[in-house]
N, C-alpha and C. Protein backbone atom coordinates (compact mmCIF):
# COMPACT_ATOMS: atom_id res chain seq x y z
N UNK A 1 102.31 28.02 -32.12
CA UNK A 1 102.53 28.34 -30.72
C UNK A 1 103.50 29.50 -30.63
N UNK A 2 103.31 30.28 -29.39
CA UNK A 2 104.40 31.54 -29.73
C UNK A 2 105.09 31.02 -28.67
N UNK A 3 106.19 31.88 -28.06
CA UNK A 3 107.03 31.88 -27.59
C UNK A 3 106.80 31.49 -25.86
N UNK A 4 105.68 31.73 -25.65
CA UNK A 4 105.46 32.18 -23.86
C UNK A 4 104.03 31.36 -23.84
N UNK A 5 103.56 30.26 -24.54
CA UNK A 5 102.87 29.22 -24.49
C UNK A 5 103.36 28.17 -23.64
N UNK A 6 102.74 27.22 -22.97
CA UNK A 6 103.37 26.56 -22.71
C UNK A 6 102.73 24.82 -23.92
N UNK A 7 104.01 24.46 -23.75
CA UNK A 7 103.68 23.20 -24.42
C UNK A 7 103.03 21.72 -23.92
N UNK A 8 102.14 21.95 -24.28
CA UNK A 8 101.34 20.53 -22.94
C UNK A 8 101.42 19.52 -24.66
N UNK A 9 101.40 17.92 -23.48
CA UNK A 9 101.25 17.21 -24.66
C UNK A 9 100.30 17.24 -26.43
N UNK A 10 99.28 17.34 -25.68
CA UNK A 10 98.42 17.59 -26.65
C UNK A 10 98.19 18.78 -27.86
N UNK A 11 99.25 19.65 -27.46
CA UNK A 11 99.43 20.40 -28.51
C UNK A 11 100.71 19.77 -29.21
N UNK A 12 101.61 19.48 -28.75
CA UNK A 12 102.74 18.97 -29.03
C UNK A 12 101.96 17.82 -30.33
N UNK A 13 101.40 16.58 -29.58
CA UNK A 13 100.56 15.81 -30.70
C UNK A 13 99.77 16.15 -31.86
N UNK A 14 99.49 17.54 -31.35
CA UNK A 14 98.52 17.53 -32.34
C UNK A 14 99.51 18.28 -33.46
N UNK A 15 100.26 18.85 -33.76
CA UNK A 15 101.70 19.78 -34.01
C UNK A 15 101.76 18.09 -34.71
N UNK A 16 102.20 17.49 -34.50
CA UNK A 16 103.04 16.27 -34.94
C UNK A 16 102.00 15.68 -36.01
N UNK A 17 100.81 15.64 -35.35
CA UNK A 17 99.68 14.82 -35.93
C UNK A 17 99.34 15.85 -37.62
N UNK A 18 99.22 17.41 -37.55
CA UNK A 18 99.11 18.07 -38.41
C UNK A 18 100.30 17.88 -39.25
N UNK A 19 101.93 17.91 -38.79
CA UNK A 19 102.68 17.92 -40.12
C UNK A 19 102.84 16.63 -40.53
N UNK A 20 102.19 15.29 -39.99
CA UNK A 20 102.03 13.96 -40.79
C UNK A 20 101.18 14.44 -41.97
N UNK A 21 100.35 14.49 -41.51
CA UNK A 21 98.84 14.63 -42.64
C UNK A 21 99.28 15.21 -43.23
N UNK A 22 100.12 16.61 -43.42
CA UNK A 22 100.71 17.48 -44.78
C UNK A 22 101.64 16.48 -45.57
N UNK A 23 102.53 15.44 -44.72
CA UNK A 23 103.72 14.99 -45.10
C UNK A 23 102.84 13.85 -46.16
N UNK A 24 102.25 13.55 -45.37
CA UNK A 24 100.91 12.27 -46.34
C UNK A 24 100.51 13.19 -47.21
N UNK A 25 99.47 13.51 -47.31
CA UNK A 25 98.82 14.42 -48.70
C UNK A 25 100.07 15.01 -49.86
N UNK A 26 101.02 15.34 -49.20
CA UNK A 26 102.44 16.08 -50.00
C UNK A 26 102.80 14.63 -50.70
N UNK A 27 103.35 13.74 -50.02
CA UNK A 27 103.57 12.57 -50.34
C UNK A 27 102.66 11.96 -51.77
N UNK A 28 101.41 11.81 -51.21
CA UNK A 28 100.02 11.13 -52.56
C UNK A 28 100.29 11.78 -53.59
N UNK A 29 100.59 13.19 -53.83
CA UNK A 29 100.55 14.52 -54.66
C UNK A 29 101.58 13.97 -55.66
N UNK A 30 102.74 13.54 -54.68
CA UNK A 30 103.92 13.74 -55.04
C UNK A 30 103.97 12.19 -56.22
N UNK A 31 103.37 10.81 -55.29
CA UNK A 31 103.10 9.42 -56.08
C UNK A 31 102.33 9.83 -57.27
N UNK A 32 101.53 11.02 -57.01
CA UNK A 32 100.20 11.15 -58.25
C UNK A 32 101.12 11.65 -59.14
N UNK A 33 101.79 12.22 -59.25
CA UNK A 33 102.36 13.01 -60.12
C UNK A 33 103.86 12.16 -61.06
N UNK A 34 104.61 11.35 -60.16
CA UNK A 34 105.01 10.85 -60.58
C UNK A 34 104.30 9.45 -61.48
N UNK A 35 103.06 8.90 -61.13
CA UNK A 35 102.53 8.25 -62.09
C UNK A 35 102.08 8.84 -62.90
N UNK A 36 101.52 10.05 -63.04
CA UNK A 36 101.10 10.47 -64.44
C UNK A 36 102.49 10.35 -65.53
N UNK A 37 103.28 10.91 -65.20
CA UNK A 37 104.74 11.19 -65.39
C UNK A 37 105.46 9.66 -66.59
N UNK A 38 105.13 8.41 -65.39
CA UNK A 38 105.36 7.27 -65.89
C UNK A 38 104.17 6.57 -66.89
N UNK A 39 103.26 7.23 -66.85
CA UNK A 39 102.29 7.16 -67.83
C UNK A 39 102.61 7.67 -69.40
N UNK A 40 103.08 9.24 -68.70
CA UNK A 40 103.12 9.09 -70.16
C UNK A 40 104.41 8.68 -70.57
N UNK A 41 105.68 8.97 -69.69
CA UNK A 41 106.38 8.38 -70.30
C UNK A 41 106.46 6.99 -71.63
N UNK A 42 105.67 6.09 -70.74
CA UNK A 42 105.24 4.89 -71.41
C UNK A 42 104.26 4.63 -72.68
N UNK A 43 103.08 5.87 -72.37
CA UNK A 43 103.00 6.03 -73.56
C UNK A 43 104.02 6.82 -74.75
N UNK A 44 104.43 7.60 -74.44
CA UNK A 44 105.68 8.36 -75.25
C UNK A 44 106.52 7.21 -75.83
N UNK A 45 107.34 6.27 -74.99
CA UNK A 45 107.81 5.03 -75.46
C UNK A 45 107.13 4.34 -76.54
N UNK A 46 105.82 4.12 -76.50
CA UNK A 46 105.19 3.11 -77.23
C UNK A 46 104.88 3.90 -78.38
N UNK A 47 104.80 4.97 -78.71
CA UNK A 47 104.60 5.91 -79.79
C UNK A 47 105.89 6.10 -80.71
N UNK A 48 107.02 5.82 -79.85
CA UNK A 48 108.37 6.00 -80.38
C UNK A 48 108.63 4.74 -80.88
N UNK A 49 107.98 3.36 -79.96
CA UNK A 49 108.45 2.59 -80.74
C UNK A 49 107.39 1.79 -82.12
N UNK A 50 106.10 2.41 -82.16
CA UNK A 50 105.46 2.27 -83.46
C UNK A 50 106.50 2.83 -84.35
N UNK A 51 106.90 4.33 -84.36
CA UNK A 51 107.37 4.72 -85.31
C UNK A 51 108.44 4.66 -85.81
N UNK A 52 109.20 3.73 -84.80
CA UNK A 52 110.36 3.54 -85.41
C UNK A 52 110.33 1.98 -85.96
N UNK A 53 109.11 1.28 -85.61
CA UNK A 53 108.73 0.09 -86.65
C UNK A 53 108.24 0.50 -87.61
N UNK A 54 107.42 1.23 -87.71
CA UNK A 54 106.90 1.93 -89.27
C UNK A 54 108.04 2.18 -89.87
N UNK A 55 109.38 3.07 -89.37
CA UNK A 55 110.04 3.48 -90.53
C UNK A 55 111.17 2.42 -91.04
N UNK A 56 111.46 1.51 -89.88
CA UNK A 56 111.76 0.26 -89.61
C UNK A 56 111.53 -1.04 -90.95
N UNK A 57 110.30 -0.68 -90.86
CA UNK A 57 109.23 -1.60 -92.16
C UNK A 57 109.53 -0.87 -93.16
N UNK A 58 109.33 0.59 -93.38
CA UNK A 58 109.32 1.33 -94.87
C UNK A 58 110.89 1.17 -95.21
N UNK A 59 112.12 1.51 -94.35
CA UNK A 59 112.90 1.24 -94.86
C UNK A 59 113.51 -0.14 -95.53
N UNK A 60 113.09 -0.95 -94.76
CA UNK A 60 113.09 -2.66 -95.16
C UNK A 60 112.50 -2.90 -96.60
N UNK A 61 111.30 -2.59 -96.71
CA UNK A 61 110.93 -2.30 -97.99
C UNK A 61 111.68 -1.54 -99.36
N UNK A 62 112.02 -0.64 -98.83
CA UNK A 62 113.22 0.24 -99.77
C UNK A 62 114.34 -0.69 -100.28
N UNK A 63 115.04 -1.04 -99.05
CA UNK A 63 116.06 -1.78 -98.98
C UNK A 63 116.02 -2.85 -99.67
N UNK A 64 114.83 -3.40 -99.80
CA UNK A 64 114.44 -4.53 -100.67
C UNK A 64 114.65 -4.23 -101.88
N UNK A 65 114.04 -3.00 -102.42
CA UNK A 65 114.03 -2.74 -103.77
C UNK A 65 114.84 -1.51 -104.40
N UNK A 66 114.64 -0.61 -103.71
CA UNK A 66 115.87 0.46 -103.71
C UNK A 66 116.57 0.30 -105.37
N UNK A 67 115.05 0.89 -106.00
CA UNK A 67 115.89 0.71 -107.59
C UNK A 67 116.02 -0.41 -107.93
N UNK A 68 115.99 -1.47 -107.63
CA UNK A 68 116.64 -2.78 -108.13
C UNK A 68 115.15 -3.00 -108.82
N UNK A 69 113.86 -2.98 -108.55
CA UNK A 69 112.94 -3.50 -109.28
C UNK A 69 112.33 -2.53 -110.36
N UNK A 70 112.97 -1.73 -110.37
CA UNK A 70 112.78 -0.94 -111.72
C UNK A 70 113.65 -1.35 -112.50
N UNK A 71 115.32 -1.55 -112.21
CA UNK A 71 116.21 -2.07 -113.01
C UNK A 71 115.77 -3.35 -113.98
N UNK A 72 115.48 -4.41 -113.07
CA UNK A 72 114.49 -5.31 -113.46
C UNK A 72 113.68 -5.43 -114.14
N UNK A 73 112.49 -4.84 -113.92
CA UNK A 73 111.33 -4.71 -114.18
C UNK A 73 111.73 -3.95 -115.84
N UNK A 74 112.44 -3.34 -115.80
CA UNK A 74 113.23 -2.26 -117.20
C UNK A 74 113.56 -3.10 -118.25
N UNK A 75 114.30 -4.13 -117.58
CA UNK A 75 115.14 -4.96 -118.21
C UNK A 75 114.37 -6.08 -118.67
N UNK A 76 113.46 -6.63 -118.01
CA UNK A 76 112.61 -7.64 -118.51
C UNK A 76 111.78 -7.45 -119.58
N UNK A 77 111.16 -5.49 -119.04
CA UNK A 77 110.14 -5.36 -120.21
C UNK A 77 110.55 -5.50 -121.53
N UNK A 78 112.12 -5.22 -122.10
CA UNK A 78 113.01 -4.86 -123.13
C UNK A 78 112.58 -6.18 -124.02
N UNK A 79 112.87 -7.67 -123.74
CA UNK A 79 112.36 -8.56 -124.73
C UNK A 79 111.20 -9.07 -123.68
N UNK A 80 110.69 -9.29 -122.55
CA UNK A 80 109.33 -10.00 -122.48
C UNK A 80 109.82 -11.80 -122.53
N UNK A 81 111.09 -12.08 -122.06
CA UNK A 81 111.33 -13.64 -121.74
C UNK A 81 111.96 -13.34 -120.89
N UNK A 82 111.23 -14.81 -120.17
CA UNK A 82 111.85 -15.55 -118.56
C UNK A 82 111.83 -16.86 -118.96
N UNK A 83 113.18 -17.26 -118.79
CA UNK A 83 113.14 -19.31 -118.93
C UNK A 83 112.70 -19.81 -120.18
N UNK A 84 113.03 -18.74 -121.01
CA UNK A 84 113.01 -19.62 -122.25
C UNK A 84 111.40 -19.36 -122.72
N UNK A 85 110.72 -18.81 -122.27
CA UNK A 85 109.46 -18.20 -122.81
C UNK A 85 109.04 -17.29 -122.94
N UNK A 86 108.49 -16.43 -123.54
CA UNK A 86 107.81 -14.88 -124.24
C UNK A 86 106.63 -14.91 -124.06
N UNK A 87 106.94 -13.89 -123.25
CA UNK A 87 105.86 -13.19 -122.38
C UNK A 87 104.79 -11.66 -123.17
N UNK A 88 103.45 -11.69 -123.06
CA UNK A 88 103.26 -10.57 -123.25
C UNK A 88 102.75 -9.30 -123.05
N UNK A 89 103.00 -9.42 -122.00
CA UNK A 89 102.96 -8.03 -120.89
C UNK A 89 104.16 -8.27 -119.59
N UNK A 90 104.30 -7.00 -118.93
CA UNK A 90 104.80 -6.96 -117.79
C UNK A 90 104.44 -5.85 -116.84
N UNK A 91 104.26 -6.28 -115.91
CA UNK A 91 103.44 -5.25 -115.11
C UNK A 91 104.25 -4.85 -114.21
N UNK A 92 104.33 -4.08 -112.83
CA UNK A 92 104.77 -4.06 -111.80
C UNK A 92 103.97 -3.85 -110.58
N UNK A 93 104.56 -4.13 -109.67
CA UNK A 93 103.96 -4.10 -108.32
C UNK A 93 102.23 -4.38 -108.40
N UNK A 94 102.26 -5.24 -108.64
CA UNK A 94 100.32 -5.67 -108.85
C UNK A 94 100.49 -6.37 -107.42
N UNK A 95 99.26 -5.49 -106.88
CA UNK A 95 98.70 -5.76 -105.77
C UNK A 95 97.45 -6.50 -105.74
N UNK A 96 96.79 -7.27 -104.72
CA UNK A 96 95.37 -7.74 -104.41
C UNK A 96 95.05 -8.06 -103.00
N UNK A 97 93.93 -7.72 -102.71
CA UNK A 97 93.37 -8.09 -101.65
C UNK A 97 91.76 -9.26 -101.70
N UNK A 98 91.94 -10.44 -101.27
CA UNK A 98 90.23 -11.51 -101.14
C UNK A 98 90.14 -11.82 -99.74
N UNK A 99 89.45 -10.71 -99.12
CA UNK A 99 89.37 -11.56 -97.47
C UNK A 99 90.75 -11.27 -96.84
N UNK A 100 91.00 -12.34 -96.05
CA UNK A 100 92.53 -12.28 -95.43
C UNK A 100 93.47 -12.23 -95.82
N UNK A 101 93.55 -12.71 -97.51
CA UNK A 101 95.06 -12.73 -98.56
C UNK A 101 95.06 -10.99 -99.04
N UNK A 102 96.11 -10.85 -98.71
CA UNK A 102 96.64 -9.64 -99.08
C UNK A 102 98.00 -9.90 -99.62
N UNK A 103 98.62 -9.66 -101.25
CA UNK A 103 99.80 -9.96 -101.50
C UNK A 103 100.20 -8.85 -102.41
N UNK A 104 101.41 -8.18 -102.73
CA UNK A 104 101.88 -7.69 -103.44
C UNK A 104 103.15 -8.86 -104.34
N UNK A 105 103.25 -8.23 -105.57
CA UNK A 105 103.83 -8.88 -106.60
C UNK A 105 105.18 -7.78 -107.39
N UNK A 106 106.09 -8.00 -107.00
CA UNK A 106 106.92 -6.89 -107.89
C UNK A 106 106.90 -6.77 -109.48
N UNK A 107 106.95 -8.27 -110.05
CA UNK A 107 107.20 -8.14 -111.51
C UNK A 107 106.33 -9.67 -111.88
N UNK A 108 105.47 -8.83 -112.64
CA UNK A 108 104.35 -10.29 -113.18
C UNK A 108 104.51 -10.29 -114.73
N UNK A 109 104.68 -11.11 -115.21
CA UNK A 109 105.05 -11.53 -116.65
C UNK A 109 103.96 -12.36 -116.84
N UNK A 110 103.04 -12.09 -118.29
CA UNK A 110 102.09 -12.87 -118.50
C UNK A 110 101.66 -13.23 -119.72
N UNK A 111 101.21 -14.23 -120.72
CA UNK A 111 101.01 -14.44 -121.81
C UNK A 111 99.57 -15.40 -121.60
N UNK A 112 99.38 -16.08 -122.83
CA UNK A 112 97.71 -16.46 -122.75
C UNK A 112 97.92 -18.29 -122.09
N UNK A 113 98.79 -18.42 -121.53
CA UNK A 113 99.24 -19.87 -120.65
C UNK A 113 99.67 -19.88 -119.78
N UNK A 114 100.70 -18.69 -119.34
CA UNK A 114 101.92 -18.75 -118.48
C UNK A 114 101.60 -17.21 -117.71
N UNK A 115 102.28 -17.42 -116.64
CA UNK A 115 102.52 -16.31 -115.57
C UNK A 115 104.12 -16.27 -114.66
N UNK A 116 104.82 -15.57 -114.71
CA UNK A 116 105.71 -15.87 -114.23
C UNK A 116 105.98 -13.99 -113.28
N UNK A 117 106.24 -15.19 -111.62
CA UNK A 117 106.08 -13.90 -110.78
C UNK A 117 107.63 -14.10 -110.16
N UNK A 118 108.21 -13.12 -110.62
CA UNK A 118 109.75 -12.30 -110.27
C UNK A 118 109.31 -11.43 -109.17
N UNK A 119 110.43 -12.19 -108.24
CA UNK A 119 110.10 -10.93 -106.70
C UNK A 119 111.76 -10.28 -107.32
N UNK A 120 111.73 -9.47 -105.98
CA UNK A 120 113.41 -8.35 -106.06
C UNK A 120 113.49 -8.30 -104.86
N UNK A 121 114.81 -8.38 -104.66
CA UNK A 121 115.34 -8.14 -103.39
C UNK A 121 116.65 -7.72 -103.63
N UNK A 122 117.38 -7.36 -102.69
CA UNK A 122 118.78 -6.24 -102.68
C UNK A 122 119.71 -7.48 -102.64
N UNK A 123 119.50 -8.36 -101.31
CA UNK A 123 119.86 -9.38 -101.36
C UNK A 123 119.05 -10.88 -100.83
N UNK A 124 119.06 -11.73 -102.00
CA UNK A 124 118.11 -12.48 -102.05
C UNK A 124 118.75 -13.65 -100.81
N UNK A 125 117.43 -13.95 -99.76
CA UNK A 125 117.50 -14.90 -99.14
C UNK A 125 117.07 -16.32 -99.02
N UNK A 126 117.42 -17.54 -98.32
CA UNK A 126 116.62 -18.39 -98.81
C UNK A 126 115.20 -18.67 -98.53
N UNK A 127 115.17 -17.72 -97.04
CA UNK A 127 113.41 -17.62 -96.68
C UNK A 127 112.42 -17.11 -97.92
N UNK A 128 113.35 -16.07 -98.25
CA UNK A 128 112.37 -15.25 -99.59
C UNK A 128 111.83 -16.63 -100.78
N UNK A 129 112.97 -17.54 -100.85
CA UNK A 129 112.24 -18.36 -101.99
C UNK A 129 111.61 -19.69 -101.67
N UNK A 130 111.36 -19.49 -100.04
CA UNK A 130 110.42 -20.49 -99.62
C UNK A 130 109.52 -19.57 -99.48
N UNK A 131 109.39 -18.46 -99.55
CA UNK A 131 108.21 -18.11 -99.14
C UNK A 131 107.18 -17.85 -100.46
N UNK A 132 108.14 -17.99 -101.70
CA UNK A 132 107.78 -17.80 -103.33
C UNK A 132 106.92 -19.05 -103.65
N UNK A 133 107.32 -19.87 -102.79
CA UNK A 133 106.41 -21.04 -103.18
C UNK A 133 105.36 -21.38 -102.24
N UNK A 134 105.74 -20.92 -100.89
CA UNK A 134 104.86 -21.31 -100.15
C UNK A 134 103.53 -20.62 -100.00
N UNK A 135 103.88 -18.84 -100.65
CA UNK A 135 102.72 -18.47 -100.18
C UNK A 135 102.16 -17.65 -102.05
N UNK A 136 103.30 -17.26 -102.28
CA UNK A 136 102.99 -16.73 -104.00
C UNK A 136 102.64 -17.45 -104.71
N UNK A 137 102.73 -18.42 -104.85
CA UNK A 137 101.88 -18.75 -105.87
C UNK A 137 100.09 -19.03 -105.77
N UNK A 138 100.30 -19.74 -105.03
CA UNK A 138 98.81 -20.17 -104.36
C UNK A 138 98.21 -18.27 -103.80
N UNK A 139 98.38 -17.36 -103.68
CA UNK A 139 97.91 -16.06 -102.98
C UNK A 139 97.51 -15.63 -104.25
N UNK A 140 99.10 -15.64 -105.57
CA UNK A 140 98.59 -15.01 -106.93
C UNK A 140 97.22 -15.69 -107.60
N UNK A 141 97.18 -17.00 -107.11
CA UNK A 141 96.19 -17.30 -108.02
C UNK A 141 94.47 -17.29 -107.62
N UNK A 142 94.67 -16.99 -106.05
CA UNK A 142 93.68 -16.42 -105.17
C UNK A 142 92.81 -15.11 -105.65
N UNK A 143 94.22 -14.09 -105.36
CA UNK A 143 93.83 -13.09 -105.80
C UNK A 143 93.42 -12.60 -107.02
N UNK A 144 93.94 -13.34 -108.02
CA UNK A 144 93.85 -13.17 -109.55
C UNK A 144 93.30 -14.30 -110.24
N UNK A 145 92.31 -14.68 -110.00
CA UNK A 145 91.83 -15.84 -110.65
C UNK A 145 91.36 -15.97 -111.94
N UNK A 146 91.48 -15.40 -112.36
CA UNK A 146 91.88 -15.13 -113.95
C UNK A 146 93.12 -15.68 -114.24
N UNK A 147 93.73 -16.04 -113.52
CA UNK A 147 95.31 -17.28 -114.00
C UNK A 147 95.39 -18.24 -113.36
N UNK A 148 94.31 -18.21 -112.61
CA UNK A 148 94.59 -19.76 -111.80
C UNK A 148 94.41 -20.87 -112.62
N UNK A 149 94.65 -20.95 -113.90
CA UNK A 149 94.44 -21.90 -114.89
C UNK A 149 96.13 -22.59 -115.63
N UNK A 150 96.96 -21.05 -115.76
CA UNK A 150 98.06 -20.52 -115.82
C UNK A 150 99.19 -21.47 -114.98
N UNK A 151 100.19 -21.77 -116.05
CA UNK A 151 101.45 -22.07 -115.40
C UNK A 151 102.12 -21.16 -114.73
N UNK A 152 102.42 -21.26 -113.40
CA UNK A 152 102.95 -20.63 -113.09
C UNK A 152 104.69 -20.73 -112.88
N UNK A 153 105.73 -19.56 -113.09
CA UNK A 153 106.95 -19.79 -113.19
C UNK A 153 107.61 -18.64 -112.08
N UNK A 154 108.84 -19.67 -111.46
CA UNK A 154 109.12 -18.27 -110.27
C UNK A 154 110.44 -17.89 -110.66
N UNK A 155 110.65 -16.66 -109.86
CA UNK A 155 112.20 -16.17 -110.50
C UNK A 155 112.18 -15.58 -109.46
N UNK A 156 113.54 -14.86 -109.48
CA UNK A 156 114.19 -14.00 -108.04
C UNK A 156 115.47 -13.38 -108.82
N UNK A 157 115.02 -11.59 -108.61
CA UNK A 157 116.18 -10.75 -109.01
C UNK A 157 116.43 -10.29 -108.05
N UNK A 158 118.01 -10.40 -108.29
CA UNK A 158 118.49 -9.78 -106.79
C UNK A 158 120.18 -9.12 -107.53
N UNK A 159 120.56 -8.32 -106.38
CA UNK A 159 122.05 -7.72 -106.86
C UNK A 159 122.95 -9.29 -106.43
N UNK A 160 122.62 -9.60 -105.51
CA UNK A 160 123.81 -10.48 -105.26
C UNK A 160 122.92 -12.30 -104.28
N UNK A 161 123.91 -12.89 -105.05
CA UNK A 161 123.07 -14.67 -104.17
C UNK A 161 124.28 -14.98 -103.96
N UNK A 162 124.28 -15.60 -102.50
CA UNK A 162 125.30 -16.84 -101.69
C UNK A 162 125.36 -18.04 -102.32
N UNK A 163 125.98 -18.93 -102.22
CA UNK A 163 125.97 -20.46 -102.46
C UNK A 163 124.63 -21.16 -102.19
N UNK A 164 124.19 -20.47 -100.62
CA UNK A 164 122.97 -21.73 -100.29
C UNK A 164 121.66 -20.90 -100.90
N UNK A 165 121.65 -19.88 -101.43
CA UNK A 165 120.22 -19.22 -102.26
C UNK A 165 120.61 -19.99 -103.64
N UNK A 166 121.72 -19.85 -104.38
CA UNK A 166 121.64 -20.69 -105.58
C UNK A 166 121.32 -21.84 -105.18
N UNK A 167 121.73 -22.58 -104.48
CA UNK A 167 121.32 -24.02 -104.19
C UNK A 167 119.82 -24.20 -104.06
N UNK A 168 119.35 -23.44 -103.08
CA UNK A 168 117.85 -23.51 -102.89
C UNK A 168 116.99 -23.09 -104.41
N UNK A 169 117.49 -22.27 -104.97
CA UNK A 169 116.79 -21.49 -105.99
C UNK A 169 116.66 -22.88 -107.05
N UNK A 170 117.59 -23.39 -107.06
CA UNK A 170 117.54 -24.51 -107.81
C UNK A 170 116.73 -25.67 -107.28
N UNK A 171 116.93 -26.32 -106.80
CA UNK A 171 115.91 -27.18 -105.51
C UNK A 171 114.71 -27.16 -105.79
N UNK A 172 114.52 -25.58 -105.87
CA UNK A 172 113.15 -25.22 -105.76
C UNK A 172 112.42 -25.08 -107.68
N UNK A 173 113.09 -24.97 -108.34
CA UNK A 173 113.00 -24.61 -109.43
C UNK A 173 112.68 -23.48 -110.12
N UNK A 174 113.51 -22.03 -108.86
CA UNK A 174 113.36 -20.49 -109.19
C UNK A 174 114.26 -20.05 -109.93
N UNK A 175 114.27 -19.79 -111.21
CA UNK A 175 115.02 -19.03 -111.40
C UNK A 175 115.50 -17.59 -110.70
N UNK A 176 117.02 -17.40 -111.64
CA UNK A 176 117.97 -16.17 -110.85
C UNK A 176 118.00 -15.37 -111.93
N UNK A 177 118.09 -14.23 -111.51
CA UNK A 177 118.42 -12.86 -112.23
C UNK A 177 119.01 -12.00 -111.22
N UNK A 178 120.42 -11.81 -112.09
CA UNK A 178 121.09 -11.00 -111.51
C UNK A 178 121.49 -10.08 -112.61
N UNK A 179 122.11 -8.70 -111.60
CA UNK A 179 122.49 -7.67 -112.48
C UNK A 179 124.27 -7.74 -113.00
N UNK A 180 124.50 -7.83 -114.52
CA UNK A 180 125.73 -7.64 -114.77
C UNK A 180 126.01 -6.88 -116.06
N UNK A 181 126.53 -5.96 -115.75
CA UNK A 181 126.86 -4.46 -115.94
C UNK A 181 125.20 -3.94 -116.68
N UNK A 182 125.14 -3.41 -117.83
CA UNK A 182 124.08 -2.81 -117.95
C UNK A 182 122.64 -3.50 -118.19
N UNK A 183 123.26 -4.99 -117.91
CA UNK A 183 122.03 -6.06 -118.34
C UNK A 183 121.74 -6.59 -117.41
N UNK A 184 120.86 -8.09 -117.67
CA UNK A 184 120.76 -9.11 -116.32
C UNK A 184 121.25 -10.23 -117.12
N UNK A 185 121.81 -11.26 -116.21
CA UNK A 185 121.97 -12.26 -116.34
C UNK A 185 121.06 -13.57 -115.84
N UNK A 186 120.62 -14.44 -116.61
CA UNK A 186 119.76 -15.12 -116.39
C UNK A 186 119.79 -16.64 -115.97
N UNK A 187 119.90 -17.28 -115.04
CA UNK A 187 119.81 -18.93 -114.84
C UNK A 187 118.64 -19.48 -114.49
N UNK A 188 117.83 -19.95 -115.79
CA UNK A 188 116.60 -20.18 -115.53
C UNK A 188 116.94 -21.81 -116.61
N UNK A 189 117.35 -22.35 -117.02
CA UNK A 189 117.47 -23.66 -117.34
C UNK A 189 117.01 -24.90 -116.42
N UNK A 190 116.45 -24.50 -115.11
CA UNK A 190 115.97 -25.43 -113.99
C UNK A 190 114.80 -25.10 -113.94
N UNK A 191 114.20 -24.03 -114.30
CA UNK A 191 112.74 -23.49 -114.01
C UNK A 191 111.98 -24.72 -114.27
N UNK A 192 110.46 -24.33 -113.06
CA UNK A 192 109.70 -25.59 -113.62
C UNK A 192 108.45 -24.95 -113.24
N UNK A 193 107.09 -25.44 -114.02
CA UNK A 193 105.88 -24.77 -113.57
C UNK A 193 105.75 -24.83 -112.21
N UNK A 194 104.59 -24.37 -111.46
CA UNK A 194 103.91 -24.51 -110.82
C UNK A 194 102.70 -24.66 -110.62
């Protein structure tokens, strides 16, 4: 409207009625945009937080072994006994997959009777040696049935055990290996098949 119009209602309304509809459409533009926005944000989030479970997991893994199962694994190969028996091979990290069992193995010791599966950990817990019995042995002999005939013997090297992991380790009949100075030290006098 210019200056020397006069203003009758209906322009006035319609004036009002036009800068709603901009204020609406500006508005939708404005919701549209901020949901894309929170879209991806959220996806961005969920990408950040895969990868910081991935590295989450890989480091956990490290942390687990971080050298310690080579130390091990070094040290065992040197004579080939766990618990008072001679072993003749030693392998590492033997993996398998049958169907749904998927297991890795850090240190497998094996002769023409016996099998004895040494996990590693940085620091050994007592879940870790329920889980040696609950799910390793029965998975190794799944996967590897070529020893499911085989005594099986458990152990656990670790840098350092609490009171209630020796306790359990014993309980359970796992032997311990720990590191002291350039060797391991061994408490396997409780070991018992499986």
């Amino acid at each position: 409207m210019t200056q020397g119009e006069d203003m009758t209602f209906e322009k006035v309304w319609a004036t009002i009625q036009e800068s709603d509809r901009r204020w609406k459409e500006e508005e939708a533009q404005r919701k549209k945009e901020d949901d894309l926005r929170r879209k991806e944000a959220e996806r961005t989030m969920e990408d950040l937080k895969k990868t910081v479970s991935e590295v989450s997991r890989q480091l956990g893994g490290m942390g687990n072994s971080n050298g310690a199962e080579d130390y091990f694994a070094n040290a065992l190969s040197e004579k080939k006994i766990f618990a008072g028996l001679q072993f003749d091979e030693v392998e590492t990290n033997m993996k398998g997959k049958c169907g749904a069992i998927k297991d890795k193995f850090d240190i497998v010791m094996y002769n023409g009777t016996s099998v004895a599966l040494i996990e590693v950990k940085d620091k050994a817990q007592t879940e870790d040696l329920e889980k040696m019995v609950t799910n390793k042995v029965s998975n190794f002999r799944t996967l590897f049935p070529y020893y499911a005939g085989h005594r099986v013997y458990l152990g656990i090297g670790s840098m350092s055990f609490n009171d209630h992991v020796y306790a359990k380790a014993k309980e359970l009949g796992i032997g311990m290996l720990k590191q002291k100075g350039d060797t391991i030290e061994a408490d396997t006098g409780y070991v018992r098949a499986y």
